[in-house]
C-alpha atoms as a PDB file:
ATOM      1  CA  UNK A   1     116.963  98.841  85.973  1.00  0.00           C
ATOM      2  CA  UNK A   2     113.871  96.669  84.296  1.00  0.00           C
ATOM      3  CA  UNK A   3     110.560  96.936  84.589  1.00  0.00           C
ATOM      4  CA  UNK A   4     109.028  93.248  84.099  1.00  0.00           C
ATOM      5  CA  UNK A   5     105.560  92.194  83.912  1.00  0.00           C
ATOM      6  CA  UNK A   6     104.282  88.473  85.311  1.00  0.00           C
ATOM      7  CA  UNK A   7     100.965  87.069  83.880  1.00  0.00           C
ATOM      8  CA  UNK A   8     100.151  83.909  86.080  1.00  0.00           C
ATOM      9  CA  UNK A   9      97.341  81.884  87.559  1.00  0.00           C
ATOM     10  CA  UNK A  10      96.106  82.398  91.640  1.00  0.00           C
ATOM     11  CA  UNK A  11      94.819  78.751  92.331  1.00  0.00           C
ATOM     12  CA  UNK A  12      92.318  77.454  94.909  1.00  0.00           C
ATOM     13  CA  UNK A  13      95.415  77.433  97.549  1.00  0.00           C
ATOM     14  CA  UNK A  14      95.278  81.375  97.849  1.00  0.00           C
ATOM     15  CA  UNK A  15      91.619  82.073  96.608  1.00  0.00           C
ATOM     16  CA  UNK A  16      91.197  83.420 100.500  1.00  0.00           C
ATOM     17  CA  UNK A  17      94.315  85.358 100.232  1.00  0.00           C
ATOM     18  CA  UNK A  18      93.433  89.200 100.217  1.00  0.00           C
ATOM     19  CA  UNK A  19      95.444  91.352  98.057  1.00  0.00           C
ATOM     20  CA  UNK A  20      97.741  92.935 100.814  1.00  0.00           C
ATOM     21  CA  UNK A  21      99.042  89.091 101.702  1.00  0.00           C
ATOM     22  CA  UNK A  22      99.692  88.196  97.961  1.00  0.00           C
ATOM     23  CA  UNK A  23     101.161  91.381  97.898  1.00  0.00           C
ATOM     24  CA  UNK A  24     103.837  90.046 101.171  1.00  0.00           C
ATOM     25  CA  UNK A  25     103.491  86.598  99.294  1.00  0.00           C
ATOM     26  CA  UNK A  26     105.449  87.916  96.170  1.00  0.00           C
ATOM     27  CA  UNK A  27     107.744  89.869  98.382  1.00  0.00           C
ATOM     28  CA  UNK A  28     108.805  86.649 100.131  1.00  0.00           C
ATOM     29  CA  UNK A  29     109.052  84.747  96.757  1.00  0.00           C
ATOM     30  CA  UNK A  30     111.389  87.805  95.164  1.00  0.00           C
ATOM     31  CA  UNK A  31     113.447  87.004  98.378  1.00  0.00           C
ATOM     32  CA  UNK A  32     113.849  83.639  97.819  1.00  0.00           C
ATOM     33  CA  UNK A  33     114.671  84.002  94.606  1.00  0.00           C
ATOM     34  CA  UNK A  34     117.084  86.250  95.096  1.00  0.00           C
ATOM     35  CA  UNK A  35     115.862  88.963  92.425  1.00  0.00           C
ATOM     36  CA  UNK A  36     117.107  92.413  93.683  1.00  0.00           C
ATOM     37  CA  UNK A  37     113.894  94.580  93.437  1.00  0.00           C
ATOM     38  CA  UNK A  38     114.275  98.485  93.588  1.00  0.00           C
ATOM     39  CA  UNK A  39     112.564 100.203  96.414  1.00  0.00           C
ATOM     40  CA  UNK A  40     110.577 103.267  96.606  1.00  0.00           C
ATOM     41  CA  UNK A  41     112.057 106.625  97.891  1.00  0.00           C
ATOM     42  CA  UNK A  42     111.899 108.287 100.843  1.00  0.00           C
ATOM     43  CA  UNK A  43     111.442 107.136 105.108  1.00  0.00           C
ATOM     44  CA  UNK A  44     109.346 104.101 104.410  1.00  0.00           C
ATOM     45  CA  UNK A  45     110.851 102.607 101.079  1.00  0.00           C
ATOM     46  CA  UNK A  46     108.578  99.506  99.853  1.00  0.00           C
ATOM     47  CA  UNK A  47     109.414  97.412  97.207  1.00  0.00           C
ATOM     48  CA  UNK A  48     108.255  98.462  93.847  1.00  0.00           C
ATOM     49  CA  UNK A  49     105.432  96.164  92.679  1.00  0.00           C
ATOM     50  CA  UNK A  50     102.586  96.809  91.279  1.00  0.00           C
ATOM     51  CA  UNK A  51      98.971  94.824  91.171  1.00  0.00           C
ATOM     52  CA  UNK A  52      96.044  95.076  88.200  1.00  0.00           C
ATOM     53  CA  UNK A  53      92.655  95.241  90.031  1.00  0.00           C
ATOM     54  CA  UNK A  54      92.325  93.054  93.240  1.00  0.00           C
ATOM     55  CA  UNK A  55      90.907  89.785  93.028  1.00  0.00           C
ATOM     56  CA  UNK A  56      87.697  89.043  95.325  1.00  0.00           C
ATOM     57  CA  UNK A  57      88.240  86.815  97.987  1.00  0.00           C
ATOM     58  CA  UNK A  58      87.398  82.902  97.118  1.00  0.00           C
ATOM     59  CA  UNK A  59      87.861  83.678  93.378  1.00  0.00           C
ATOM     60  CA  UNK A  60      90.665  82.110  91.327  1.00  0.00           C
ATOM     61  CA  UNK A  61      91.767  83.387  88.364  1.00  0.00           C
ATOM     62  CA  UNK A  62      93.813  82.750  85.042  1.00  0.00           C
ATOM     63  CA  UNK A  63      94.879  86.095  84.092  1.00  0.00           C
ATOM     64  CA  UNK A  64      97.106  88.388  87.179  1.00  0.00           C
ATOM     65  CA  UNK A  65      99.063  90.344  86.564  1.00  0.00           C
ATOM     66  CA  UNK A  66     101.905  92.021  88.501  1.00  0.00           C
ATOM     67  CA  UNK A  67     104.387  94.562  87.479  1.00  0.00           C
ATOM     68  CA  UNK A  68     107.999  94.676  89.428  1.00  0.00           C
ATOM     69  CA  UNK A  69     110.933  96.910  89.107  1.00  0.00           C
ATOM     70  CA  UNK A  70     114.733  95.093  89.644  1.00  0.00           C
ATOM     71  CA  UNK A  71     118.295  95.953  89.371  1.00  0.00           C
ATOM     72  CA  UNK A  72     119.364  92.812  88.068  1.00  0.00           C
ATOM     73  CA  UNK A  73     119.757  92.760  83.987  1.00  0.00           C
ATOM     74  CA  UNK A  74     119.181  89.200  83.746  1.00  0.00           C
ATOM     75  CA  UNK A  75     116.877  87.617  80.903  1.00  0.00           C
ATOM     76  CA  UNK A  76     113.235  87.087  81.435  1.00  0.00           C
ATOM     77  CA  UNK A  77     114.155  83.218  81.352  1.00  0.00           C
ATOM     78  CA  UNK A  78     116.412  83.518  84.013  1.00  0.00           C
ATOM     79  CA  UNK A  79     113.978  85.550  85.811  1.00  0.00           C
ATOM     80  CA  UNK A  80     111.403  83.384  85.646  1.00  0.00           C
ATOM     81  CA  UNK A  81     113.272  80.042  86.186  1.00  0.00           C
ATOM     82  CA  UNK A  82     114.656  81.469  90.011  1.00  0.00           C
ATOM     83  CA  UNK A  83     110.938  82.617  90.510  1.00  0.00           C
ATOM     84  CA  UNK A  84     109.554  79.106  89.462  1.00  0.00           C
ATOM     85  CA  UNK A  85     111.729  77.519  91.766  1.00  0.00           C
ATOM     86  CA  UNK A  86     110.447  79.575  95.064  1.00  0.00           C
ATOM     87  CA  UNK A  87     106.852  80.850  94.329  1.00  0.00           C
ATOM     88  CA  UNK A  88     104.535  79.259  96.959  1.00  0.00           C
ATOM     89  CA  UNK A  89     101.727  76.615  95.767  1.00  0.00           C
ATOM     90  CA  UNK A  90      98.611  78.207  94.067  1.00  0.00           C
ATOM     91  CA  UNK A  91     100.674  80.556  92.077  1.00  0.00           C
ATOM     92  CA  UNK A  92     101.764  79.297  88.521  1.00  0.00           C
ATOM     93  CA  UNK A  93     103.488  81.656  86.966  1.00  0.00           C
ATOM     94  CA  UNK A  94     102.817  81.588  82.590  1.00  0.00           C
ATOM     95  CA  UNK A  95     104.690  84.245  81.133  1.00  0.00           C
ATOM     96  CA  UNK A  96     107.493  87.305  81.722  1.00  0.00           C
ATOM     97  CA  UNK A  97     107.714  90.385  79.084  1.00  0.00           C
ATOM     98  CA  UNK A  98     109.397  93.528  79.623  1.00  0.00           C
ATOM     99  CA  UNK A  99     107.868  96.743  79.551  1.00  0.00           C
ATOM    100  CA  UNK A 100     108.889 100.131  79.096  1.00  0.00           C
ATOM    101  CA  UNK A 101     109.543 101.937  82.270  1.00  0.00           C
ATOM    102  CA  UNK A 102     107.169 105.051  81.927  1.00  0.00           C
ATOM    103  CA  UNK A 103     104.165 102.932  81.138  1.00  0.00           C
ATOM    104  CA  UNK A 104     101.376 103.950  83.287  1.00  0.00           C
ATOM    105  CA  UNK A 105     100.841 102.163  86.618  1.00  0.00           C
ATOM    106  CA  UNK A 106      99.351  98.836  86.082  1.00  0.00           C
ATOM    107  CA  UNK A 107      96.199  99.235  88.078  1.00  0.00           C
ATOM    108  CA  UNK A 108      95.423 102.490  85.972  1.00  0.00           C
ATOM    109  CA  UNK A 109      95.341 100.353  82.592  1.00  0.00           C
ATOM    110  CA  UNK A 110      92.890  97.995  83.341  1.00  0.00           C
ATOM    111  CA  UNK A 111      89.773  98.825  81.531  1.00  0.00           C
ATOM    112  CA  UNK A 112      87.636  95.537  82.106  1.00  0.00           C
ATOM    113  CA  UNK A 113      87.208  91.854  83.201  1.00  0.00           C
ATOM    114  CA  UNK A 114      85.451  88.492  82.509  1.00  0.00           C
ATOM    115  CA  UNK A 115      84.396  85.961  84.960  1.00  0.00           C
ATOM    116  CA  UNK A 116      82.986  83.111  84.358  1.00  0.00           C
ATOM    117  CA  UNK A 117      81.094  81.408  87.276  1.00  0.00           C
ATOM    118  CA  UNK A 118      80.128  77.755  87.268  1.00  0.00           C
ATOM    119  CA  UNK A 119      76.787  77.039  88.920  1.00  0.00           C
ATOM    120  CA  UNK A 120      75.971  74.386  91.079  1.00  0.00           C
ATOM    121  CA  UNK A 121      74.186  71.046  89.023  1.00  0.00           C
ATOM    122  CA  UNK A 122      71.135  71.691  91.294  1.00  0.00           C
ATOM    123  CA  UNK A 123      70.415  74.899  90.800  1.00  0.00           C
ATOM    124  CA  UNK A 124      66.992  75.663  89.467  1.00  0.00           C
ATOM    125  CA  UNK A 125      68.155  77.765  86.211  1.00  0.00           C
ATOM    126  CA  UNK A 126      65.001  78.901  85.229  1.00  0.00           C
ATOM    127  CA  UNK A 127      65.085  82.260  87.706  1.00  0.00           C
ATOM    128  CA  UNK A 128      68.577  82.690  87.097  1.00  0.00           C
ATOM    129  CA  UNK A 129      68.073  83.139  83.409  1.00  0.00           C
ATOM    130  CA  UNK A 130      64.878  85.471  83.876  1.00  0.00           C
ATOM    131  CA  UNK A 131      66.859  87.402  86.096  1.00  0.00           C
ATOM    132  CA  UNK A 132      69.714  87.875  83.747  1.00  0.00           C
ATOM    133  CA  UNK A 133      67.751  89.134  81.163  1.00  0.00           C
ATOM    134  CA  UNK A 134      65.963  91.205  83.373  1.00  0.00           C
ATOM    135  CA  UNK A 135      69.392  92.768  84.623  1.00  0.00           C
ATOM    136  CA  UNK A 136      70.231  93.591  81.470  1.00  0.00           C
ATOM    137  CA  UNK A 137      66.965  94.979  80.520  1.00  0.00           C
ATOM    138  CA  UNK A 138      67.576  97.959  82.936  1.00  0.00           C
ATOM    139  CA  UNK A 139      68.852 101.137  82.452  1.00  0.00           C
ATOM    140  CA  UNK A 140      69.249 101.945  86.586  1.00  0.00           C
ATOM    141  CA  UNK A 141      70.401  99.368  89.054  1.00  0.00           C
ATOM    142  CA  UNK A 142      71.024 101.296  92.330  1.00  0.00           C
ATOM    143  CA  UNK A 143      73.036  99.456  94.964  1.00  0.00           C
ATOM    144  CA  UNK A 144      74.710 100.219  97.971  1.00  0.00           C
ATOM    145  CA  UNK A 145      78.537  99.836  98.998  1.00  0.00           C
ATOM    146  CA  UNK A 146      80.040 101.231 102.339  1.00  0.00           C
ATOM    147  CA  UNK A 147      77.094 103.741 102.537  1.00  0.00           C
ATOM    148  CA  UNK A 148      76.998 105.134  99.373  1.00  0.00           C
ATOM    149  CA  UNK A 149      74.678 104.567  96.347  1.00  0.00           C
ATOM    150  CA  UNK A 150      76.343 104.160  93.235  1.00  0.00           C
ATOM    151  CA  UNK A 151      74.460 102.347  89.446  1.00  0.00           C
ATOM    152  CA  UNK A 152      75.593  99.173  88.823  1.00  0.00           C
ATOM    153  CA  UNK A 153      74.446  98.454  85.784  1.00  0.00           C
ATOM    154  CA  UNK A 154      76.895 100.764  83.799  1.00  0.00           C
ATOM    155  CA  UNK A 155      79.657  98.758  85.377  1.00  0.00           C
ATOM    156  CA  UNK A 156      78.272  95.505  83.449  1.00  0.00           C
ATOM    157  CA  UNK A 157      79.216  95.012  79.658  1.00  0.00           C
ATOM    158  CA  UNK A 158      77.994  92.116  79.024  1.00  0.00           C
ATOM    159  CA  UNK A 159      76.183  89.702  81.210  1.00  0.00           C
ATOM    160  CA  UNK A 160      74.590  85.835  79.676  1.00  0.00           C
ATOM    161  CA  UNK A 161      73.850  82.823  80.989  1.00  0.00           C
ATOM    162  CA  UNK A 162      74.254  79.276  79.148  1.00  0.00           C
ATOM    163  CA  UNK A 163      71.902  76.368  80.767  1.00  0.00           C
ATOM    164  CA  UNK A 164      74.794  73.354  79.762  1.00  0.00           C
ATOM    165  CA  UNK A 165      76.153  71.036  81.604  1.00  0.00           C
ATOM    166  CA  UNK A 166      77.065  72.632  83.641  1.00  0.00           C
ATOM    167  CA  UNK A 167      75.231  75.695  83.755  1.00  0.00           C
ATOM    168  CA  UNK A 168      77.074  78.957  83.362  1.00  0.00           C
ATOM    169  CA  UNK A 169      77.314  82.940  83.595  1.00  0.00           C
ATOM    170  CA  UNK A 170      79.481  84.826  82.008  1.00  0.00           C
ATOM    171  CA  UNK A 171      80.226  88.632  82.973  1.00  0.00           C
ATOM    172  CA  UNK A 172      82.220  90.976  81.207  1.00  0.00           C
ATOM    173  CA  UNK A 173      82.672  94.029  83.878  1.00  0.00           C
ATOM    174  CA  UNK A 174      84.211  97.325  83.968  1.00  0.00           C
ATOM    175  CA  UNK A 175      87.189  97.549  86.175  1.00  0.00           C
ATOM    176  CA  UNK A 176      88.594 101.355  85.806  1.00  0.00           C
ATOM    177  CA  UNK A 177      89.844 102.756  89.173  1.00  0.00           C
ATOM    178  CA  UNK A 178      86.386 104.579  90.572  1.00  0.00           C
ATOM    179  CA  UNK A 179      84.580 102.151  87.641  1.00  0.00           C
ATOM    180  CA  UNK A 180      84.893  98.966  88.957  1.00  0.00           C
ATOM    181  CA  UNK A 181      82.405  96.018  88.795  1.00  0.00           C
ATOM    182  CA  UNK A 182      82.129  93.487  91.217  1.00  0.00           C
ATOM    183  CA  UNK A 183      81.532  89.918  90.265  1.00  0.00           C
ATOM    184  CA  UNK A 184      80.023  89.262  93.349  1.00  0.00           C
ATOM    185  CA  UNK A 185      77.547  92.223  93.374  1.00  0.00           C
ATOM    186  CA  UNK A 186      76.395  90.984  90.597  1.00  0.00           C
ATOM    187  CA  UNK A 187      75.524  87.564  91.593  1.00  0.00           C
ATOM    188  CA  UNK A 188      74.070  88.857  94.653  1.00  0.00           C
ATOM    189  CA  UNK A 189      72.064  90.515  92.024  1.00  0.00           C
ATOM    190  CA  UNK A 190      70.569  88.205  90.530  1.00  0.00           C
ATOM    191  CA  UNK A 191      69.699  85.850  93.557  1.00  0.00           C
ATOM    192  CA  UNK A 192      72.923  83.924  93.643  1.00  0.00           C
ATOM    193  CA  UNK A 193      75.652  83.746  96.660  1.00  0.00           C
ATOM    194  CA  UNK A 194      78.961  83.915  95.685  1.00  0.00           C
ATOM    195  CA  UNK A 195      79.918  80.892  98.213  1.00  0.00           C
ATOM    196  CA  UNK A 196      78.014  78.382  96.733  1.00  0.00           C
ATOM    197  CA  UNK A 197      79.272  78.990  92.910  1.00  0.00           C
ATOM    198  CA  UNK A 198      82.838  78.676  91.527  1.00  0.00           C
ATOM    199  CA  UNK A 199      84.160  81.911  89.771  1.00  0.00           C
ATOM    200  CA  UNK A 200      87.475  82.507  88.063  1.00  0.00           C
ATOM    201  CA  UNK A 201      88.312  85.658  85.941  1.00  0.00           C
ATOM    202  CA  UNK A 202      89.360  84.668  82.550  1.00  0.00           C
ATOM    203  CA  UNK A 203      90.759  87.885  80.604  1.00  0.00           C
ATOM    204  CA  UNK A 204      91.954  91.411  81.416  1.00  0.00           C
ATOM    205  CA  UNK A 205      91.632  93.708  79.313  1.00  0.00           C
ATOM    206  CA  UNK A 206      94.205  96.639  78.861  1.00  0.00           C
ATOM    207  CA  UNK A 207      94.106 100.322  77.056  1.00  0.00           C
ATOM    208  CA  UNK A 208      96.188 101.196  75.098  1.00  0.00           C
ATOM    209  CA  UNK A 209      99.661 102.422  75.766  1.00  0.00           C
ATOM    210  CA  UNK A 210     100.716 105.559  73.463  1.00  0.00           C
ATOM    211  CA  UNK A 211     103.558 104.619  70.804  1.00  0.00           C
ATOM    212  CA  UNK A 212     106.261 106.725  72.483  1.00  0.00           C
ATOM    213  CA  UNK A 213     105.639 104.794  75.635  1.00  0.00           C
ATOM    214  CA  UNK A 214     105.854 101.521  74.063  1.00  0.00           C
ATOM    215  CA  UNK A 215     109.261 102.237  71.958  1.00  0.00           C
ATOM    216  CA  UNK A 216     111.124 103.186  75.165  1.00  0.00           C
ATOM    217  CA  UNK A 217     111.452 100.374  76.940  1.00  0.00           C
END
C-alpha cells in the first residue's frame, strides 16, 4: 500500500467542472490507467482519494492537489507516466511524491491560498484600488452565505492591487475547514463580478506535518 500525492494544473477545459465531477474525472483516469486504488471499508466502499480545498467554479488553477491510496508498489515515474497517458484534457499533471500514510487528511492541512485575478483592460481602476484599500482598512466585514452571517475580513491575509498592464489583484486567503475565504466573495466585495475577470490560484499553502509523521512513510 502507498499513499501518493499529485500536484497538477486544472485548465480552462474543466474550470466549470465542480469538485464532485473532477472527483469521478480522476476515478475514470485511475481506471484507465490501470492503477489499482484501495477502497474504503464497509457497504458503500469509494475509492480512497482525497481533494485540498475545492476550486470555485470558472477558476483555473496551478497548484491541486490530490492525495490517492493504491496497491500497486510501482515508482512514482511509472505512476505518473500510465496517468499521463489517460488523464482527460485540462488536467496536466507536474509532479508525484510519496507521503507517509498517517499524514492528516489533505483537506485538513491546507492553511491558505493565493489568487491572482487579471482584470479586464477597460476597467476603470481607480474604484477598484480605493476599494481595496478600503477593504483592508476594516476591522468588520459582515457578509452573508446560505443564511448565516459570518466576518470576512479575517479570512483575507493579504489583499493589493497593481494598476500594470494589465491590471491586477492579488489575494492571499485563509482556507482552513470552517476558515475558508472565497475569492469570489471578495471580488464581489469590492465591486467586481467574478465572470468578467480571469482568476487562477497560484500557491497552497500547507502546515506543518509533525516529524514522526513525516519519517514513516
Amino acid at each position: 500500500m502507498q499513499r501518493v500525492r499529485i500536484h497538477y494544473f486544472k485548465g480552462e477545459a474543466l474550470q466549470y467542472i465542480g469538485n464532485l465531477d473532477l472527483h469521478k474525472v480522476w476515478e475514470r483516469t485511475f481506471r484507465r490507467a490501470r492503477v489499482p486504488l484501495a477502497y474504503s471499508q464497509g457497504f458503500h466502499p469509494q475509492p480512497r482519494m482525497h481533494q485540498a480545498c475545492p476550486l470555485p467554479l470558472g477558476f483555473t488553477s496551478q497548484v491541486e492537489l490530490l492525495d490517492f491510496w493504491c496497491d500497486s508498489e510501482e515508482s512514482l515515474a511509472e505512476l505518473q507516466s500510465k496517468l499521463e497517458k489517460s488523464v482527460q484534457p485540462g488536467i496536466e499533471i507536474q509532479t508525484l511524491t510519496n507521503v507517509p500514510l498517517k499524514s492528516p487528511p489533505l483537506q485538513t492541512i491546507v492553511e491558505s491560498a493565493v489568487y491572482y485575478v487579471t482584470l479586464p483592460e477597460d476597467c476603470d481602476l481607480d474604484p477598484i484600488q480605493e476599494k481595496v484599500n478600503q477593504l483592508n482598512r476594516l476591522e468588520i466585514c459582515m457578509r452573508d452565505r446560505r443564511g448565516k452571517q459570518y466576518d470576512l475580513r479575517p479570512l483575507i491575509k493579504e489583499l493589493t492591487f497593481s494598476a500594470g498592464q494589465p491590471a491586477t489583484i492579488y489575494m492571499r486567503l485563509m482556507a482552513m475547514p470552517g476558515a475558508t475565504g472565497r475569492p469570489e466573495e471578495v471580488l464581489e466585495e469590492l465591486g467586481i463580478s467574478p465572470f468578467v475577470v480571469d482568476v487562477v490560484r497560484t500557491e497552497l499553502t500547507l502546515l506543518p506535518v509533525p516529524e514522526e509523521v513525516e519519517n514513516n512513510v
